[in-house]
PDB file of N, CA and C in Angstrom:
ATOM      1  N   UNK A   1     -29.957   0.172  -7.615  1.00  0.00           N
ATOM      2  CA  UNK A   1     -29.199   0.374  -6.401  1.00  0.00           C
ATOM      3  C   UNK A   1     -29.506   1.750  -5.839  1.00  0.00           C
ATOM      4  N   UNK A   2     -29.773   1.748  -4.614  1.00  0.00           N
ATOM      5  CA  UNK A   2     -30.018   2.993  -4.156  1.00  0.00           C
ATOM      6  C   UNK A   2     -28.594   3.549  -3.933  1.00  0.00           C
ATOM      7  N   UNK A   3     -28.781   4.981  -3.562  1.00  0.00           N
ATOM      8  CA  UNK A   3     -27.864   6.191  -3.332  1.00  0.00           C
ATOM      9  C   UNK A   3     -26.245   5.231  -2.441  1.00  0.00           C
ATOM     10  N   UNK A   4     -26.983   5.038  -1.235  1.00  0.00           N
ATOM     11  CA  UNK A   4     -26.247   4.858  -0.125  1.00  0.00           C
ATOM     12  C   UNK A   4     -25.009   3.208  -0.488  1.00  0.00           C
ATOM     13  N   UNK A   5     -25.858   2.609  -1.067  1.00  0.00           N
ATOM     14  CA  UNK A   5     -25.348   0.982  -1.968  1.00  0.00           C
ATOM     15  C   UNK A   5     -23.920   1.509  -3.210  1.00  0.00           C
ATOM     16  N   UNK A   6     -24.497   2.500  -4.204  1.00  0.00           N
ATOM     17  CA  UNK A   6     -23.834   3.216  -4.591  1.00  0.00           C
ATOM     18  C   UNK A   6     -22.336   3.856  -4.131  1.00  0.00           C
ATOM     19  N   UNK A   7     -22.720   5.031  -2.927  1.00  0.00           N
ATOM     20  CA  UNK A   7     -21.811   5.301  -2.274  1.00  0.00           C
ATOM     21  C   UNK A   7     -20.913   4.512  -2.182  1.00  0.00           C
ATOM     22  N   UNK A   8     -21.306   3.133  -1.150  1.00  0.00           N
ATOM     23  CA  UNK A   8     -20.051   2.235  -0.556  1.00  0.00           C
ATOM     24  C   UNK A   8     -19.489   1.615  -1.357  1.00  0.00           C
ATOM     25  N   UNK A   9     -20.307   1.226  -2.053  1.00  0.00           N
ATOM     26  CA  UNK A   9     -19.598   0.505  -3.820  1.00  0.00           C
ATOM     27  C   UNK A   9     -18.064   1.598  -4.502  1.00  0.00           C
ATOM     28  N   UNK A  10     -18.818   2.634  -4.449  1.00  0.00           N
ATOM     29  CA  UNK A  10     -17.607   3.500  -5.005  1.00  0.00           C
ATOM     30  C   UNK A  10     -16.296   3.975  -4.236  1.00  0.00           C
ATOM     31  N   UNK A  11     -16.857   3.585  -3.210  1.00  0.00           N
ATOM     32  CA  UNK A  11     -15.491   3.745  -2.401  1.00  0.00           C
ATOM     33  C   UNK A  11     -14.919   2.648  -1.869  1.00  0.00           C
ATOM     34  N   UNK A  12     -15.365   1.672  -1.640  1.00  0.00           N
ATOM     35  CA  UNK A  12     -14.856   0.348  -1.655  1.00  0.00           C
ATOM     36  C   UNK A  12     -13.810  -0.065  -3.119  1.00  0.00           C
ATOM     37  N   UNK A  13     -14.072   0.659  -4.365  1.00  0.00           N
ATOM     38  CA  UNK A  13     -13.739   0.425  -5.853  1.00  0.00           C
ATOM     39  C   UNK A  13     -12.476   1.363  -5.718  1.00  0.00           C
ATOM     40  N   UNK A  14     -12.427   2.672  -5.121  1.00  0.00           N
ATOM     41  CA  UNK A  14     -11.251   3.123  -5.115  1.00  0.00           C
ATOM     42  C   UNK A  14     -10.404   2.905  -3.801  1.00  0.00           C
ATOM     43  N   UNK A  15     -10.747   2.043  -3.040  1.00  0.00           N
ATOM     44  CA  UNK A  15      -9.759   1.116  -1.936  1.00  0.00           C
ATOM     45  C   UNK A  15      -9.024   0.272  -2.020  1.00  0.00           C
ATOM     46  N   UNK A  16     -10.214  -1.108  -2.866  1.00  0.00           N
ATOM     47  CA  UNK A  16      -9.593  -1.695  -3.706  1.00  0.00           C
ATOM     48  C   UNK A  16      -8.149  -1.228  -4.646  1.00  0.00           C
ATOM     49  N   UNK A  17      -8.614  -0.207  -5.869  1.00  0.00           N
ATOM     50  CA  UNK A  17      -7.772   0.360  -6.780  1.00  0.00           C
ATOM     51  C   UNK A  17      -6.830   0.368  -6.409  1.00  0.00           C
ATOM     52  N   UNK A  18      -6.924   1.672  -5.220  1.00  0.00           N
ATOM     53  CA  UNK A  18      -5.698   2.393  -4.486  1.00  0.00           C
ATOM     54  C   UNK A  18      -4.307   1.652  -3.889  1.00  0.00           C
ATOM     55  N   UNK A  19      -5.138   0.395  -3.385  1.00  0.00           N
ATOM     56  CA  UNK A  19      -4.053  -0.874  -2.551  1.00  0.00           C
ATOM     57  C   UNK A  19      -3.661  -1.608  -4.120  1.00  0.00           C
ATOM     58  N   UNK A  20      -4.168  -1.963  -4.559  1.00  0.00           N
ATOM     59  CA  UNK A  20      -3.733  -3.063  -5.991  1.00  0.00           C
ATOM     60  C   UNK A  20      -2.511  -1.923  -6.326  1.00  0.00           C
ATOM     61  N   UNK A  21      -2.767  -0.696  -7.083  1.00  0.00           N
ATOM     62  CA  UNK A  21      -1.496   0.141  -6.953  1.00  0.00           C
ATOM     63  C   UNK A  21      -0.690   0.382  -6.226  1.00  0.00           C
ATOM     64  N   UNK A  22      -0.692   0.659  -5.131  1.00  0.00           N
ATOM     65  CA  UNK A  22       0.323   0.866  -4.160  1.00  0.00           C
ATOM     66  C   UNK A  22       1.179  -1.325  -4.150  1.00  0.00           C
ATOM     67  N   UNK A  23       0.377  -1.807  -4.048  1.00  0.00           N
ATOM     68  CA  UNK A  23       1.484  -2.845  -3.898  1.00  0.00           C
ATOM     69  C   UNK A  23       2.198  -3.350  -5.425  1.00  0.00           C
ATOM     70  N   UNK A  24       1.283  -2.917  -6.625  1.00  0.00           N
ATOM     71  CA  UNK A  24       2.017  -2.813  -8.041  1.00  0.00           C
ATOM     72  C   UNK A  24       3.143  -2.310  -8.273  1.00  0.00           C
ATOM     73  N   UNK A  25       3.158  -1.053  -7.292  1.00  0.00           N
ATOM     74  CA  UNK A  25       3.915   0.175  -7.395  1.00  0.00           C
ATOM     75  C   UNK A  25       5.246  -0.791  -6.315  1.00  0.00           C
ATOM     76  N   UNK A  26       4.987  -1.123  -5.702  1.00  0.00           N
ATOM     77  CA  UNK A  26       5.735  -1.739  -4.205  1.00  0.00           C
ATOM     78  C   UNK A  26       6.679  -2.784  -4.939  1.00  0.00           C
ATOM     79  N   UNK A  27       6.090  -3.768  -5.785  1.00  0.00           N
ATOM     80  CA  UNK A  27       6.673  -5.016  -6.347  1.00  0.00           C
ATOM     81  C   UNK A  27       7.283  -4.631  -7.405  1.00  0.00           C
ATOM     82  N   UNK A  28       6.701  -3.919  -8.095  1.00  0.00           N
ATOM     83  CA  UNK A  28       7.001  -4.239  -9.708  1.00  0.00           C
ATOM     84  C   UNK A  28       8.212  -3.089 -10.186  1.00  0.00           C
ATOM     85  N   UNK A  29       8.535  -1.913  -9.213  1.00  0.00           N
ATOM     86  CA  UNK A  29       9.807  -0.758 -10.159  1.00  0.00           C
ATOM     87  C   UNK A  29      10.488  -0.893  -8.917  1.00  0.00           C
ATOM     88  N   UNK A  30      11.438  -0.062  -9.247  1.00  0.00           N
ATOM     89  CA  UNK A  30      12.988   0.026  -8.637  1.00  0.00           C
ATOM     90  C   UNK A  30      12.332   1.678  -7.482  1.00  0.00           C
ATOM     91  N   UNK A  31      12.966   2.160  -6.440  1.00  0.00           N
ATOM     92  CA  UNK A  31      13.039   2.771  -5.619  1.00  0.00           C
ATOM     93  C   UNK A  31      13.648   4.418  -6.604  1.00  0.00           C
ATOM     94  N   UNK A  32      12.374   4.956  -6.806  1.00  0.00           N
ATOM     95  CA  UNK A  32      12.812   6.302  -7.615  1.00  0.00           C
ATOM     96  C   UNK A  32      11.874   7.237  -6.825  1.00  0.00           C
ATOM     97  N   UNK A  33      12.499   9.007  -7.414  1.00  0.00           N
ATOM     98  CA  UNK A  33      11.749  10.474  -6.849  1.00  0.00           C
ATOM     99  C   UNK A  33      10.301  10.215  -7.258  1.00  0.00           C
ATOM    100  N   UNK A  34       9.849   9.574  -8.377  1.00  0.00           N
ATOM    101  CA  UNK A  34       8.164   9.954  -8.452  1.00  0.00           C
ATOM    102  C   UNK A  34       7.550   8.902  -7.895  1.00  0.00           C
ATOM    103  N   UNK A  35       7.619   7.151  -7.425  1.00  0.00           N
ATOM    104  CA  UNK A  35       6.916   6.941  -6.750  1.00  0.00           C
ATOM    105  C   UNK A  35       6.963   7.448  -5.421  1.00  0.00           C
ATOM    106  N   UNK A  36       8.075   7.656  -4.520  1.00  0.00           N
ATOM    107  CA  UNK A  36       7.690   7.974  -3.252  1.00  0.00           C
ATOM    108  C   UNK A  36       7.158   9.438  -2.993  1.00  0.00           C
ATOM    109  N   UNK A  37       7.290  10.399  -4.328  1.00  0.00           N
ATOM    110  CA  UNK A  37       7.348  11.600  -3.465  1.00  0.00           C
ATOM    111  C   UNK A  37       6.013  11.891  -4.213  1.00  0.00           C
ATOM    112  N   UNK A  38       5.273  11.207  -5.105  1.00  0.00           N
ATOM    113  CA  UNK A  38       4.325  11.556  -5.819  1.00  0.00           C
ATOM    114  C   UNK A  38       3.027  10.455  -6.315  1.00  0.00           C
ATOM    115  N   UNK A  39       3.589   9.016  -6.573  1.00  0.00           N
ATOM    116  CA  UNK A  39       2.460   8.456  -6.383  1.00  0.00           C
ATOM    117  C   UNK A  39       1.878   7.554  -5.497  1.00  0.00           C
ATOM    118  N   UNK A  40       3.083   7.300  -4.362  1.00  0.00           N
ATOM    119  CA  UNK A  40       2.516   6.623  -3.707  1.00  0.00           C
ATOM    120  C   UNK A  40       1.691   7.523  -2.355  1.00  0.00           C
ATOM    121  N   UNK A  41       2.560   8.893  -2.216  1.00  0.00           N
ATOM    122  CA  UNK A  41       1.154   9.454  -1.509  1.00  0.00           C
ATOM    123  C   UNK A  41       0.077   9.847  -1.794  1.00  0.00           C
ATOM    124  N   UNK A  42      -0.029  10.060  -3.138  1.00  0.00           N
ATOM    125  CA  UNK A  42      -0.971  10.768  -3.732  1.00  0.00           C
ATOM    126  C   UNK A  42      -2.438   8.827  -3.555  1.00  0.00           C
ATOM    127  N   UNK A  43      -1.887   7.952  -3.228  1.00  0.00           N
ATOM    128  CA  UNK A  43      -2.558   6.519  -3.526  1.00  0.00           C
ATOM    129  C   UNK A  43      -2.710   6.616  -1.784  1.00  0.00           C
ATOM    130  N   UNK A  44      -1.903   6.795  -0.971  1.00  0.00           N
ATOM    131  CA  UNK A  44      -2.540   6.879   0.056  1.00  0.00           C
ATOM    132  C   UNK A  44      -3.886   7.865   0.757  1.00  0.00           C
ATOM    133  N   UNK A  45      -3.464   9.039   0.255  1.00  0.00           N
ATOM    134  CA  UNK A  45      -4.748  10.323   0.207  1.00  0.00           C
ATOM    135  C   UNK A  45      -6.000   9.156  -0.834  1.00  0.00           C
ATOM    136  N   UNK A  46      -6.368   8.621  -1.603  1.00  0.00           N
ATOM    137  CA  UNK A  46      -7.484   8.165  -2.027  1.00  0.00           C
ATOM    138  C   UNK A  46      -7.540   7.225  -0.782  1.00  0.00           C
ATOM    139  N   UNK A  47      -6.832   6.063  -0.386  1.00  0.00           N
ATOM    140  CA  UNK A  47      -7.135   5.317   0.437  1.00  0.00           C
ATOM    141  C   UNK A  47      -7.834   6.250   1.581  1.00  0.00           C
ATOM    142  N   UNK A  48      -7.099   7.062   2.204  1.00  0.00           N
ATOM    143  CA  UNK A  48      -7.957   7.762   3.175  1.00  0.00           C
ATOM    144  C   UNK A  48      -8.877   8.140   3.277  1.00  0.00           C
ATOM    145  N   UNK A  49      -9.452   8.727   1.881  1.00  0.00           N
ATOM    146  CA  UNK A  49     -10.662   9.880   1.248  1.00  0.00           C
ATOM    147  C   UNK A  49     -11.765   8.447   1.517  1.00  0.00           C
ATOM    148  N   UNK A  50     -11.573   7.030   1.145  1.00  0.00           N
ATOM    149  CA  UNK A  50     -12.262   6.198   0.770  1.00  0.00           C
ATOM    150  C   UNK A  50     -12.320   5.771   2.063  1.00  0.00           C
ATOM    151  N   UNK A  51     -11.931   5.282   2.825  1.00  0.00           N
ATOM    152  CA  UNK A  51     -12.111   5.327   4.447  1.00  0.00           C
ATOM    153  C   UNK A  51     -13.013   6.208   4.853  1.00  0.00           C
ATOM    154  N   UNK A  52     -12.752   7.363   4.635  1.00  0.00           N
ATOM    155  CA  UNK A  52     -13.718   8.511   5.193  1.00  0.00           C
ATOM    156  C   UNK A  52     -14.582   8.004   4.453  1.00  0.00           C
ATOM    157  N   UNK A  53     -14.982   8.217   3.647  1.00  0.00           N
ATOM    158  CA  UNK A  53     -16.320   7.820   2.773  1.00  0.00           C
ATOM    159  C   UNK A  53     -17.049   6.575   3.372  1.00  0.00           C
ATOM    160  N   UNK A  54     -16.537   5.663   3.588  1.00  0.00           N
ATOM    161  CA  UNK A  54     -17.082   4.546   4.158  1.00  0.00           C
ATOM    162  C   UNK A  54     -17.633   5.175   5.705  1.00  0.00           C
ATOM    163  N   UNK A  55     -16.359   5.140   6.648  1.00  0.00           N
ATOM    164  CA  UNK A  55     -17.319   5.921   7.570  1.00  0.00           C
ATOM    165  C   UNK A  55     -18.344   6.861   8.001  1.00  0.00           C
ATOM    166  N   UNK A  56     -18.267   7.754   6.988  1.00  0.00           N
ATOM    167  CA  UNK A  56     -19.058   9.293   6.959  1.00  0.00           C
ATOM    168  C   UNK A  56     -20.189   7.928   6.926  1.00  0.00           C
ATOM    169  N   UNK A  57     -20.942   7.704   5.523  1.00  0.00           N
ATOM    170  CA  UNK A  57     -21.835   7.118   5.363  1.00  0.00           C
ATOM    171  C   UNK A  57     -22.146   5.737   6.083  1.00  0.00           C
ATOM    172  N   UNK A  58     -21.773   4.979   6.843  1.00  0.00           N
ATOM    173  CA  UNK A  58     -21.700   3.666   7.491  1.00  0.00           C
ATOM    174  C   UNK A  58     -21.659   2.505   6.383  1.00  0.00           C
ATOM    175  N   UNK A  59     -21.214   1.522   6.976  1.00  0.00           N
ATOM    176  CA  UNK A  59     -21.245   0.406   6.042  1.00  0.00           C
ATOM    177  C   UNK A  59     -22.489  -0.647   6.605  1.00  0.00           C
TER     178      UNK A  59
END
């Protein structure tokens, strides 16, 4: 696989990730201080980073 195949692969893998967690996180616990104030933004910042990544490089 070249460089660029690579790239989108890896950020497509933490998009994927990022959403499977965030809706794990969504369904599966009760409304507490560390998902909202800590992992579910911290899962949105990868979603974003991985967006950018896709765009920077094109798909």
């Amino acid at each position: 696989m070249n460089k660029s195949h690579t790239h989108i692969s890896l950020s497509l893998i933490y998009l994927v990730a990022s959403w499977s967690l965030l809706l794990w996180l969504h369904f599966s616990t009760e409304p507490n201080i560390f998902a909202h104030l800590v992992a579910i933004p911290s899962l949105l910042l990868f979603t974003g980073f991985s967006a950018y990544q896709i765009v920077k490089k094109g798909l």
